[in-house]
N, C-alpha and C. Protein backbone atom coordinates (compact mmCIF):
# COMPACT_ATOMS: atom_id res chain seq x y z
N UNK A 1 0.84 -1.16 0.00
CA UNK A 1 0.00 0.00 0.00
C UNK A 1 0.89 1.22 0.00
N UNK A 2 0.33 1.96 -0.63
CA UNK A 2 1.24 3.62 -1.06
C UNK A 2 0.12 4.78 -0.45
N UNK A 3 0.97 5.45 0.21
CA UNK A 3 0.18 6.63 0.54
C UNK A 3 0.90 8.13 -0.22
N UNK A 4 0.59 9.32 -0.72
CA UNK A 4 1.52 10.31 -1.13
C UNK A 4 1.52 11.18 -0.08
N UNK A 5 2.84 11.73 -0.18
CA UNK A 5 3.08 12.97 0.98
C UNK A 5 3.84 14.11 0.68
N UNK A 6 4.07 15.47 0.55
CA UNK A 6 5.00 16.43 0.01
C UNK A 6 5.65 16.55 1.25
N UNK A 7 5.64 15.92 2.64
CA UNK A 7 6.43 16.12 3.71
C UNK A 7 7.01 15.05 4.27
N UNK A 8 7.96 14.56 3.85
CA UNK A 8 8.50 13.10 4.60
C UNK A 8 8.43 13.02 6.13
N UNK A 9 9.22 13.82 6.32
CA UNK A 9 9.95 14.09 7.78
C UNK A 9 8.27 13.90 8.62
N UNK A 10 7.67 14.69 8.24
CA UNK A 10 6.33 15.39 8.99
C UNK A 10 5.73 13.87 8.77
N UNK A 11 5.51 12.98 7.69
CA UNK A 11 4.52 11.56 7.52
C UNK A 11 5.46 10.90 8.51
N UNK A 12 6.49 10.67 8.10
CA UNK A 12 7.53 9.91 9.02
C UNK A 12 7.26 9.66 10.65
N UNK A 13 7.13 11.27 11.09
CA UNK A 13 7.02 11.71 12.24
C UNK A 13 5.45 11.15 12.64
N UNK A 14 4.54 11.25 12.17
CA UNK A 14 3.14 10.87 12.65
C UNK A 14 3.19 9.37 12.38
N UNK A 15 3.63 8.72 11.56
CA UNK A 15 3.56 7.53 11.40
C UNK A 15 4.49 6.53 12.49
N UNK A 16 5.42 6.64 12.93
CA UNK A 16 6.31 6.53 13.58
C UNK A 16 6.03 6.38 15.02
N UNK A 17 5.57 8.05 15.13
CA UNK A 17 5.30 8.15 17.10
C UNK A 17 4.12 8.88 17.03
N UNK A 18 3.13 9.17 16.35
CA UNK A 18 1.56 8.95 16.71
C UNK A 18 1.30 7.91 16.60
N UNK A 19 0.92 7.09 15.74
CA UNK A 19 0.12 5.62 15.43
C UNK A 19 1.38 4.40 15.84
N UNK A 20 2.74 5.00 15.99
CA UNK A 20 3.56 3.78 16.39
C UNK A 20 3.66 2.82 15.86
N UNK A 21 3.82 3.05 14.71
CA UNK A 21 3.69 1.77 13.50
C UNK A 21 5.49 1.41 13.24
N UNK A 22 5.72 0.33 13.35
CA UNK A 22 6.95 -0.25 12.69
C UNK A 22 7.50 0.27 11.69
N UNK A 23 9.14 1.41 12.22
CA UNK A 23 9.91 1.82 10.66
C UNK A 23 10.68 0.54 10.29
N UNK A 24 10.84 0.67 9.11
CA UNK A 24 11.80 0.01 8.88
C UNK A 24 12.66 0.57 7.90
N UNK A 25 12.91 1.33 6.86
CA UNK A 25 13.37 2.60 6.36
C UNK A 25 13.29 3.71 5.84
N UNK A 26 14.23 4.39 5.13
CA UNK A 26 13.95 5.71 4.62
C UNK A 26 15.13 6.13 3.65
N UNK A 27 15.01 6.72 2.67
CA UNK A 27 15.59 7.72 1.99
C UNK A 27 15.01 9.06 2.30
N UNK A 28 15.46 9.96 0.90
CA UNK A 28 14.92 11.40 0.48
C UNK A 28 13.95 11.41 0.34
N UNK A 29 12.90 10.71 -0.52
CA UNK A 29 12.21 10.32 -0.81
C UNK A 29 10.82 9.69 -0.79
N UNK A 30 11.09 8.27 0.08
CA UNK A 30 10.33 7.41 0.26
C UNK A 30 10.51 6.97 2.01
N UNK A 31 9.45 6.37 2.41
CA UNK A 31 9.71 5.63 3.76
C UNK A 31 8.85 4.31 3.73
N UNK A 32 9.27 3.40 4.91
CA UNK A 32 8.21 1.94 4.50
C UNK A 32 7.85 1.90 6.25
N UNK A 33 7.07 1.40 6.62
CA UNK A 33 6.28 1.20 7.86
C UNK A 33 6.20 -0.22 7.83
N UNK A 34 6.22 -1.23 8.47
CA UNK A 34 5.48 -2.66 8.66
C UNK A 34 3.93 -2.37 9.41
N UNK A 35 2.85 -3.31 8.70
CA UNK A 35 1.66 -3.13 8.98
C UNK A 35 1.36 -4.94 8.91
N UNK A 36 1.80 -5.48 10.29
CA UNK A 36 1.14 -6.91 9.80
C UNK A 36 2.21 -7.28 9.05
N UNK A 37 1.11 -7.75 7.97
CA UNK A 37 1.88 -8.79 6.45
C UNK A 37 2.16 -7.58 5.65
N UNK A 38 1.67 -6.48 5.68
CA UNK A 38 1.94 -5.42 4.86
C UNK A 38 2.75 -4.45 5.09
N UNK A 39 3.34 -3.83 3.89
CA UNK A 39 3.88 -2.87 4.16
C UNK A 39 3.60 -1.67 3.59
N UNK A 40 3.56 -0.22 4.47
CA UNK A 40 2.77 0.90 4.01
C UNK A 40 3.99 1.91 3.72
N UNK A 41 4.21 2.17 1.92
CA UNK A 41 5.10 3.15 1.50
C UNK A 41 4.60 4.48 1.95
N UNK A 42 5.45 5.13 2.29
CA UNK A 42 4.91 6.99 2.31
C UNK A 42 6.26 7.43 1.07
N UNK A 43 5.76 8.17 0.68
CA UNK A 43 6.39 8.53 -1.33
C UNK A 43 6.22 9.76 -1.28
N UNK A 44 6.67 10.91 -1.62
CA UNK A 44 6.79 11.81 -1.80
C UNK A 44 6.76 11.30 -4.15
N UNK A 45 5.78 12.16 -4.52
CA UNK A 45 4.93 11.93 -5.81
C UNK A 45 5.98 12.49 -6.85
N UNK A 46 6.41 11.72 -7.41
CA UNK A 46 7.57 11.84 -8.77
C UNK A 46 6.81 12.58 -9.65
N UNK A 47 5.61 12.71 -9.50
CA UNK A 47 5.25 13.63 -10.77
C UNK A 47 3.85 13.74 -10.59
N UNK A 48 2.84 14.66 -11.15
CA UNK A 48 1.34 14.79 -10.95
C UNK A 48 0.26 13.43 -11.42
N UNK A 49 1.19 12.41 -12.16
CA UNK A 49 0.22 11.32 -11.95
C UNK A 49 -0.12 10.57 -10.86
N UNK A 50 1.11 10.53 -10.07
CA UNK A 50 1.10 9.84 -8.27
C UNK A 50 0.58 10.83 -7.36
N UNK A 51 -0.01 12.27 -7.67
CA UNK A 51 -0.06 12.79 -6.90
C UNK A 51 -1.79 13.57 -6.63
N UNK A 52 -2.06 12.26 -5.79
CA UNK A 52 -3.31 12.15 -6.04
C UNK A 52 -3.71 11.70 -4.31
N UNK A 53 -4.57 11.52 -3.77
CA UNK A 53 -4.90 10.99 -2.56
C UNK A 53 -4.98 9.05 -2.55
N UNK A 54 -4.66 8.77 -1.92
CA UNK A 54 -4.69 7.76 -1.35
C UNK A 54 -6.04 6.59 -1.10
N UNK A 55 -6.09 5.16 -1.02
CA UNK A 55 -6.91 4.77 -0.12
C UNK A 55 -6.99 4.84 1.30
N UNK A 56 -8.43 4.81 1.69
CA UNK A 56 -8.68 5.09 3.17
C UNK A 56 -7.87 4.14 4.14
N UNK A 57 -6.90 4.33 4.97
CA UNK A 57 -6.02 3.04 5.43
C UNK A 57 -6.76 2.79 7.00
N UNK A 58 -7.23 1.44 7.24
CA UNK A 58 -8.23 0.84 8.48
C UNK A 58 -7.19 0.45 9.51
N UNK A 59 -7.16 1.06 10.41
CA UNK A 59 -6.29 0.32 11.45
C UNK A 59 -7.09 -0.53 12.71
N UNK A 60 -7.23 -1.46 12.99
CA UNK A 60 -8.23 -2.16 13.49
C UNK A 60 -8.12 -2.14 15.18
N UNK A 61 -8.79 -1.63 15.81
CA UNK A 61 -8.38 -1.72 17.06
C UNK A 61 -9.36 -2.47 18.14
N UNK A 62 -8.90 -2.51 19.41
CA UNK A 62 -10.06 -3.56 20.22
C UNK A 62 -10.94 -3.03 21.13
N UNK A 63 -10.57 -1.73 21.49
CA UNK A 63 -11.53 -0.80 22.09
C UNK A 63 -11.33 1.13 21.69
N UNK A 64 -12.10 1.61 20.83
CA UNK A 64 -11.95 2.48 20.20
C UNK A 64 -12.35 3.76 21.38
N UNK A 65 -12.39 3.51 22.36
CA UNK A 65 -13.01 4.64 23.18
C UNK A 65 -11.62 4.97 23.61
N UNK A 66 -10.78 3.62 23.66
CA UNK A 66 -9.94 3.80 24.37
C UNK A 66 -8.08 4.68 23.44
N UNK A 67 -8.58 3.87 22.48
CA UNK A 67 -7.61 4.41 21.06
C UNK A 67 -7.57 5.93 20.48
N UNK A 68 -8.89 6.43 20.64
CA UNK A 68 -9.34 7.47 20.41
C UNK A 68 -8.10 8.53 21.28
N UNK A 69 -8.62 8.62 22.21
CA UNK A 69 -8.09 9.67 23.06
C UNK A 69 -6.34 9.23 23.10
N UNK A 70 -5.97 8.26 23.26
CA UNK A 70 -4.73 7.67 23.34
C UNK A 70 -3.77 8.26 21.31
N UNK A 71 -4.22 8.23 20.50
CA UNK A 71 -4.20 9.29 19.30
C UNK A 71 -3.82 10.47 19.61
N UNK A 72 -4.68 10.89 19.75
CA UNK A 72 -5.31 12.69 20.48
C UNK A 72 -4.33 12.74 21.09
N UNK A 73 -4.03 11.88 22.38
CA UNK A 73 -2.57 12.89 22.91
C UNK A 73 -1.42 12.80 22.27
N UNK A 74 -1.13 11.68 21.00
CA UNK A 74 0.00 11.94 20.45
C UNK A 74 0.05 13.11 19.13
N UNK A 75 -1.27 13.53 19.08
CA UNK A 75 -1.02 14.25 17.95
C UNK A 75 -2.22 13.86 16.89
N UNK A 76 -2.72 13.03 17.04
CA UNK A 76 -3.61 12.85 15.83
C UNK A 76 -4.98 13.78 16.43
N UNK A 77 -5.51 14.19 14.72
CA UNK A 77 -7.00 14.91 15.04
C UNK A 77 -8.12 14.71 14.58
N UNK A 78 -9.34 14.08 15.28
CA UNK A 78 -10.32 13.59 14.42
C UNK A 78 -10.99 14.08 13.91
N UNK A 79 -11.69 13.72 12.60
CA UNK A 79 -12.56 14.57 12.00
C UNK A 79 -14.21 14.25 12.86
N UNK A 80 -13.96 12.76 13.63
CA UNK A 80 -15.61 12.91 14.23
C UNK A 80 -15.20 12.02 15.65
N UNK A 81 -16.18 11.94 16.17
CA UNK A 81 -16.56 10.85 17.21
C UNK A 81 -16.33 9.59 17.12
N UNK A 82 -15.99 8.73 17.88
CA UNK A 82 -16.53 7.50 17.24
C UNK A 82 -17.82 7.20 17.19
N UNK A 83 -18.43 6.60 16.25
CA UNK A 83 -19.55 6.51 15.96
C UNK A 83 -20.02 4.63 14.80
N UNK A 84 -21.88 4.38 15.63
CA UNK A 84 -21.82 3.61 14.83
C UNK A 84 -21.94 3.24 13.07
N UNK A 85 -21.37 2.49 12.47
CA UNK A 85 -21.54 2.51 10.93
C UNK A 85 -22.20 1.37 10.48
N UNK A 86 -22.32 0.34 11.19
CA UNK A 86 -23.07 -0.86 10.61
C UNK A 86 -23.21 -1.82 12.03
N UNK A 87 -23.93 -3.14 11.68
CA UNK A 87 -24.85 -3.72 12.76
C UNK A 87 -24.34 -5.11 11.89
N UNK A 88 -23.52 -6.18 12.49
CA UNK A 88 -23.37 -7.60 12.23
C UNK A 88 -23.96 -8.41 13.03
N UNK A 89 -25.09 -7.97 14.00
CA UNK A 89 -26.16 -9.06 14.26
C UNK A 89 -25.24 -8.98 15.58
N UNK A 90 -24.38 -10.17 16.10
CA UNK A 90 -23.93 -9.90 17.67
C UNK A 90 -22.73 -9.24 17.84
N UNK A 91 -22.47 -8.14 16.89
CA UNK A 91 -21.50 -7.04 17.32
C UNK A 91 -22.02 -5.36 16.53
N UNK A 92 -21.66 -4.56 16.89
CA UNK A 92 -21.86 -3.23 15.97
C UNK A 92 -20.08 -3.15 15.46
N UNK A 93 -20.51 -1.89 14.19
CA UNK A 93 -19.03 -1.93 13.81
C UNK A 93 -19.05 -0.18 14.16
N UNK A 94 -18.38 0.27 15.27
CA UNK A 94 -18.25 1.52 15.56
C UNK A 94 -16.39 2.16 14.68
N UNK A 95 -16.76 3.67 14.20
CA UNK A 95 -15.42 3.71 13.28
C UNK A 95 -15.34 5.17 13.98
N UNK A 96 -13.92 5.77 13.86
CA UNK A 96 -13.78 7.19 13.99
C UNK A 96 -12.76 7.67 12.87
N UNK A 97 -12.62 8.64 12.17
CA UNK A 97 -11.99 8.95 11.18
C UNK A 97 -10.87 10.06 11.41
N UNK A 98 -9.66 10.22 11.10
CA UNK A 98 -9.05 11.25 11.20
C UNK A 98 -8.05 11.58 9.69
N UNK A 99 -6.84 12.24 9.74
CA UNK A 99 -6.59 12.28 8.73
C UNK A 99 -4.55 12.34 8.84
N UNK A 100 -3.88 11.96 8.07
CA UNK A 100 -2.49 12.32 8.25
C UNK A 100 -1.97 13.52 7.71
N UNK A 101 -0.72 13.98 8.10
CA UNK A 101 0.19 15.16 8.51
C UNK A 101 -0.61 15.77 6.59
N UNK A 102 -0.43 14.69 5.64
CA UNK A 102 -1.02 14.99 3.90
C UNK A 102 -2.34 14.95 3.43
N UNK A 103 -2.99 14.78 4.16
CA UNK A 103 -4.49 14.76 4.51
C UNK A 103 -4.80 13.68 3.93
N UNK A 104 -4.56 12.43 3.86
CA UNK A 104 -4.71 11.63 3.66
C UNK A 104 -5.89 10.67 4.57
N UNK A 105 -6.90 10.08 4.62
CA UNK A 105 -7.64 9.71 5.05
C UNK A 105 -7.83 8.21 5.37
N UNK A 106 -7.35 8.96 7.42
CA UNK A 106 -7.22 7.13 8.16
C UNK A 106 -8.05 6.88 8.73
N UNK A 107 -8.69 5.33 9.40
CA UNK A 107 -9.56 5.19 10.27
C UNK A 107 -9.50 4.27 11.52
N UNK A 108 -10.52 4.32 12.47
CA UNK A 108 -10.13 3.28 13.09
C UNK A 108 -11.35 2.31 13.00
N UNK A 109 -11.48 1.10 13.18
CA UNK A 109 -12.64 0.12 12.90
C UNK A 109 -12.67 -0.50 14.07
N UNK A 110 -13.55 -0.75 14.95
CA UNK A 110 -13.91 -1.73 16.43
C UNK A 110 -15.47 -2.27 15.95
N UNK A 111 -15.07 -3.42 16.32
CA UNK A 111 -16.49 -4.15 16.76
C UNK A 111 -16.19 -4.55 18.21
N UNK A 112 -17.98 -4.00 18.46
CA UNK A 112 -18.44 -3.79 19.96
C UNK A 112 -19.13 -4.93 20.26
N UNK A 113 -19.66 -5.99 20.87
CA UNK A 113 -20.81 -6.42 21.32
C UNK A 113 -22.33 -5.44 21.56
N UNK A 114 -22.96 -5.60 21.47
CA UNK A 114 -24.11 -5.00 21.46
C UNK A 114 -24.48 -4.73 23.13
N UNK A 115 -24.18 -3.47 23.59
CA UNK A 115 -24.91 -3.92 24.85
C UNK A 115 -25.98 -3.32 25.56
C-alpha cells in the first residue's frame, strides 16, 4: 500500500510516534512502515500522476473509546466521534476517522458487542 506525501519528515514523524507503526526505512524520498503482512510506503509523488490521494487506510483496534483519546494525545486529530456505521447481528461496527500530517484519510474500525 502507497500513501503520497510532500512532507516526509512530517509523515515519518506521525507515522512513527503517533500511530507507532513499525519503521523500517527511509531515503529522500520514500519511507516503508510494517503493517502486519503489509507494508505501508509513504512517497513523496515523482510527478502529478502519483499525486493524487490515497486509499482510506483501516487500522483495526479492540476498544476504540480507548484508542481514540490515546491518538489525540499523540497528535492525531479527528474529523468525528466515534460513531456507529453498521450492525453484524452480535457485534456493531463503531469507526472514527481522522486524517495524516497529507491529509490523507485514516480510520479506526472496532467491533463492539451490542450492549
Amino acid at each position: 500500500m502507497a500513501l503520497p506525501t510532500h512532507d516526509l519528515a512530517s509523515a515519518i514523524a506521525f507515522y512513527r510516534d503517533v500511530l507507532e507503526l513499525p519503521f523500517i526505512w527511509s531515503n529522500a524520498h520514500l519511507a516503508f512502515f510494517q503493517l502486519g503482512a503489509t507494508r505501508l510506503l509513504l512517497e513523496v509523488p515523482e510527478s502529478e500522476a502519483f499525486d493524487h490521494p490515497g486509499s482510506v487506510l483501516y487500522f483495526d483496534v479492540e476498544d476504540i473509546e480507548a484508542a481514540v483519546p490515546a491518538l489525540e494525545a499523540r497528535g492525531a486529530v479527528f474529523e468525528d466521534d466515534p460513531h456507529i456505521v453498521g450492525d453484524l447481528g452480535q457485534v456493531s461496527v463503531w469507526m472514527a476517522f481522522f486524517r495524516d500530517p497529507a491529509g490523507n484519510l485514516l480510520a479506526l474500525p472496532c467491533e463492539r458487542p451490542h450492549r
